[in-house]
N, C-alpha and C. Protein backbone atom coordinates (compact mmCIF):
# COMPACT_ATOMS: atom_id res chain seq x y z
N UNK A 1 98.31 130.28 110.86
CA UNK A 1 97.04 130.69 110.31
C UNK A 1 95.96 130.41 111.34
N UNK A 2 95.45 131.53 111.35
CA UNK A 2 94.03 131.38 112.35
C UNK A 2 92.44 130.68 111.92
N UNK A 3 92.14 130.11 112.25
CA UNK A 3 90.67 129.85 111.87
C UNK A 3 89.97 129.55 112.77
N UNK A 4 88.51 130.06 112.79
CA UNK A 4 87.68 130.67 113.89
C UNK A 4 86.46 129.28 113.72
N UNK A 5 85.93 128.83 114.60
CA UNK A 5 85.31 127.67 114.71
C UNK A 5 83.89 128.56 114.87
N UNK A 6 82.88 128.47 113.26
CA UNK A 6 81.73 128.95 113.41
C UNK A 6 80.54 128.60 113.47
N UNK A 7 79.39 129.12 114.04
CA UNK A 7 77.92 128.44 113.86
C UNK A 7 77.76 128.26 112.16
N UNK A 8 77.05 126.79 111.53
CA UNK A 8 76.99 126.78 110.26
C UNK A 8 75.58 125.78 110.79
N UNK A 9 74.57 126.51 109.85
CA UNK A 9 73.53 125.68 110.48
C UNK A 9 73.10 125.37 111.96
N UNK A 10 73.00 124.16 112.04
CA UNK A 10 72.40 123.34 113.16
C UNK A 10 73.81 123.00 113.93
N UNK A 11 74.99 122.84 113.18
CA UNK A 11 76.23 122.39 113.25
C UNK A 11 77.34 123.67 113.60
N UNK A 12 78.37 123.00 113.54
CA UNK A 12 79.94 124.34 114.43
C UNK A 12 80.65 123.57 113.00
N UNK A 13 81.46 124.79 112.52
CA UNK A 13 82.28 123.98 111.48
C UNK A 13 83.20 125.08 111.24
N UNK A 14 84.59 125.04 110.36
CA UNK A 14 85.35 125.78 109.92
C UNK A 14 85.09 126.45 108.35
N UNK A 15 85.54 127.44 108.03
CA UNK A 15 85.95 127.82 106.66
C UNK A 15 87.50 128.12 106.58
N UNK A 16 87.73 127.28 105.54
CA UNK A 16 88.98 126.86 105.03
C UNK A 16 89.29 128.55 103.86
N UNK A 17 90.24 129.12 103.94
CA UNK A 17 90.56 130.07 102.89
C UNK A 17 90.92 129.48 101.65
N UNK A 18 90.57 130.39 100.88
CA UNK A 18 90.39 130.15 99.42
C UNK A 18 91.87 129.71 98.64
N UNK A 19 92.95 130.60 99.07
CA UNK A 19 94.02 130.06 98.79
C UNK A 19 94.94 128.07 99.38
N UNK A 20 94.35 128.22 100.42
CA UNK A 20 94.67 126.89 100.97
C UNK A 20 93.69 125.62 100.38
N UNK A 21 92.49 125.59 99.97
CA UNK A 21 91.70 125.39 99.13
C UNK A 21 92.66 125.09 97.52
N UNK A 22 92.93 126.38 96.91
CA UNK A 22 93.69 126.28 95.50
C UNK A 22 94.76 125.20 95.83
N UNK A 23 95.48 125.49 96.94
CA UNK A 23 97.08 124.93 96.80
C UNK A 23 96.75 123.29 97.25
N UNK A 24 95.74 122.63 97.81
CA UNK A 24 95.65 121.64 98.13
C UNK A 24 94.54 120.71 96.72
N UNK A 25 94.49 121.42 96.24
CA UNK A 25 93.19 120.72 95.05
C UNK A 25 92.22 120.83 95.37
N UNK A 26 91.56 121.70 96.72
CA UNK A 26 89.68 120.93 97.50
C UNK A 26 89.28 121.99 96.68
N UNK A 27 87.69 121.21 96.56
CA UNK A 27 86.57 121.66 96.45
C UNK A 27 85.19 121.03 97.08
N UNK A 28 84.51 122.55 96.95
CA UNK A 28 83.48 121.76 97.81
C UNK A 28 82.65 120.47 97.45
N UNK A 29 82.48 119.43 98.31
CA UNK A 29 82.12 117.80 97.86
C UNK A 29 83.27 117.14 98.35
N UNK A 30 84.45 117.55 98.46
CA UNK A 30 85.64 116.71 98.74
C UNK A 30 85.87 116.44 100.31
N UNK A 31 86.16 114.92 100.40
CA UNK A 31 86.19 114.95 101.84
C UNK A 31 87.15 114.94 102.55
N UNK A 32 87.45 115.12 104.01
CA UNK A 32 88.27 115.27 104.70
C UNK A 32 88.49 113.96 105.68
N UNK A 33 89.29 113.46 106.31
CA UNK A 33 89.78 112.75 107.87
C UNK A 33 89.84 113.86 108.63
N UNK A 34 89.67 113.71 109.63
CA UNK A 34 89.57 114.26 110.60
C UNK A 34 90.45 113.09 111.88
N UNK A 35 91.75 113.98 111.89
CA UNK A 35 93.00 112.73 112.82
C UNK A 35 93.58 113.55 114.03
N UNK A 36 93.07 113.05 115.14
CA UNK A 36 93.29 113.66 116.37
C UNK A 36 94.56 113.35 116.91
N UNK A 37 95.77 114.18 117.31
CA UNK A 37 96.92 113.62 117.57
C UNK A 37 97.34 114.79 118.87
N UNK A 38 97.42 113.19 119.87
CA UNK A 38 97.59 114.41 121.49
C UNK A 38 96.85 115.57 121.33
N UNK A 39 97.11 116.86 121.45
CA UNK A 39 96.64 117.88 121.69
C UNK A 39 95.51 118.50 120.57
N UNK A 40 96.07 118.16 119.14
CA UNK A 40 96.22 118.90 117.87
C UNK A 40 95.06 118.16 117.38
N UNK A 41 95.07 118.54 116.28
CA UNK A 41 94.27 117.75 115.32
C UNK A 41 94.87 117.93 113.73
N UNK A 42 94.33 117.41 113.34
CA UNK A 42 94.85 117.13 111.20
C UNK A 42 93.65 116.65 110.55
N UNK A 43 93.68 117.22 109.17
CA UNK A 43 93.05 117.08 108.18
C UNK A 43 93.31 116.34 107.00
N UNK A 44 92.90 115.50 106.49
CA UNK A 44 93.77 114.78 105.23
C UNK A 44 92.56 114.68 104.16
N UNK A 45 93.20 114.29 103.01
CA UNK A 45 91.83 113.98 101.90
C UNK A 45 91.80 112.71 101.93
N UNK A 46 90.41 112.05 102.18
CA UNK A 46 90.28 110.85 101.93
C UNK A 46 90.25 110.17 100.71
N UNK A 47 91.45 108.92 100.90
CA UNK A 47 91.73 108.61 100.04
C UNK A 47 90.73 107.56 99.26
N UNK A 48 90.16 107.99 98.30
CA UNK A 48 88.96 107.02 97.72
C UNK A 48 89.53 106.37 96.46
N UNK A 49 90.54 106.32 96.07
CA UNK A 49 90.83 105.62 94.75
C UNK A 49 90.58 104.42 94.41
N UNK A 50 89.25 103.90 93.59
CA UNK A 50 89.33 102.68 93.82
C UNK A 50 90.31 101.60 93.52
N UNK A 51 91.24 101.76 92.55
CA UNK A 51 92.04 100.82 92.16
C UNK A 51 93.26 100.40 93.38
N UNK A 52 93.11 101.60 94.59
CA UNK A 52 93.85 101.71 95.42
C UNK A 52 93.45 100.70 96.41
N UNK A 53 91.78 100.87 96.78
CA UNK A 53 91.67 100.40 97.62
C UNK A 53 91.02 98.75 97.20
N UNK A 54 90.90 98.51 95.82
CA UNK A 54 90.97 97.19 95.12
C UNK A 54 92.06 96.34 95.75
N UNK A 55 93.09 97.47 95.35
CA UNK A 55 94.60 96.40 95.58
C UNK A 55 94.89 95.87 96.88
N UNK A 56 94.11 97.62 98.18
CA UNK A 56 94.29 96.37 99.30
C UNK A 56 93.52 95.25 99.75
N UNK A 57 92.48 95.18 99.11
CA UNK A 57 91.86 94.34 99.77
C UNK A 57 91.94 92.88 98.83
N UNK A 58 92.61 92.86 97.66
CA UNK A 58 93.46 91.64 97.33
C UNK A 58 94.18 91.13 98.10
N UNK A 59 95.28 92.46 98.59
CA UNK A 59 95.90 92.05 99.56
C UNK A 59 95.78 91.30 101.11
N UNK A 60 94.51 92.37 101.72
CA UNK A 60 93.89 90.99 102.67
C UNK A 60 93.12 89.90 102.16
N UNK A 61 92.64 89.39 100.91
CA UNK A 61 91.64 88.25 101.15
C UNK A 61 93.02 87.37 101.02
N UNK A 62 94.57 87.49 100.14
CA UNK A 62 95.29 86.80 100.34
C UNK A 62 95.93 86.19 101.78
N UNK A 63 95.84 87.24 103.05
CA UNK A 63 95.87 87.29 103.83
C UNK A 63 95.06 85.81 104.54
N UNK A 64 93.96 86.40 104.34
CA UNK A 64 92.82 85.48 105.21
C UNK A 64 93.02 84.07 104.93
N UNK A 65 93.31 84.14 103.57
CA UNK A 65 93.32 82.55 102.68
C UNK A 65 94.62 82.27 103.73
N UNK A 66 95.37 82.97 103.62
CA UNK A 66 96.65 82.07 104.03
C UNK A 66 96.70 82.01 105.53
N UNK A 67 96.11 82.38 106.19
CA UNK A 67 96.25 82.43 107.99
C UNK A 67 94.48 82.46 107.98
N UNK A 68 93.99 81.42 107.51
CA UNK A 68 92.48 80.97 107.84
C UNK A 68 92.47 80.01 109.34
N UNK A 69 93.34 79.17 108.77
CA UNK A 69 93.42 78.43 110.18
C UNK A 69 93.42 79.37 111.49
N UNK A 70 94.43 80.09 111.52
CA UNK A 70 94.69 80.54 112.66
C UNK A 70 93.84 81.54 112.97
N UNK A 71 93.16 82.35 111.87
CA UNK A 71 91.91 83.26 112.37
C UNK A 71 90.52 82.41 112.80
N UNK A 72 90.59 81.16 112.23
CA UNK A 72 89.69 80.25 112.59
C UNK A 72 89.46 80.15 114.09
N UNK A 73 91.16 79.96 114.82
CA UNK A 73 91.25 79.11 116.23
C UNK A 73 91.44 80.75 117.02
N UNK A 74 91.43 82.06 116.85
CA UNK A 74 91.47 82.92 117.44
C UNK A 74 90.17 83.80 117.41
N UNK A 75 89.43 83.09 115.96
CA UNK A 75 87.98 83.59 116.58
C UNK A 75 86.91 82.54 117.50
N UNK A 76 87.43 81.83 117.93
CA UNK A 76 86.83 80.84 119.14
C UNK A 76 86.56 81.86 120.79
């Protein structure tokens, strides 16, 4: 699939077709990553769930608690 990199505004941006749009869930408001790999590039939906990102960051403060010391003596 081709897509043509256009003047939009002040800005250069793409339009995404309407069917690729349906089959992925987007609408407009929804955001993208933008993930550069070697040559290419990728698009992903950012993942905003909060209960998702609740859980990781339980997961690091458990972290911190437990390797405090050592983030202690490596932020010197």
């Amino acid at each position: 699939m081709n897509i043509t990199v256009r003047k939009i505004g002040n800005s250069e941006g793409v339009i995404l077709p309407k069917d690729v749009l349906e089959r992925h869930h987007l609408k407009a408001g929804d955001q993208l990553v933008l993930i550069e790999e070697g040559d290419g590039l990728k698009l992903r939906r950012l993942q905003d769930d909060p209960e998702e990102f609740e859980n990781k960051m339980k997961i690091a403060r458990e972290r911190m608690k437990k390797y405090e010391t050592a983030y202690r003596v490596l932020a010197k």
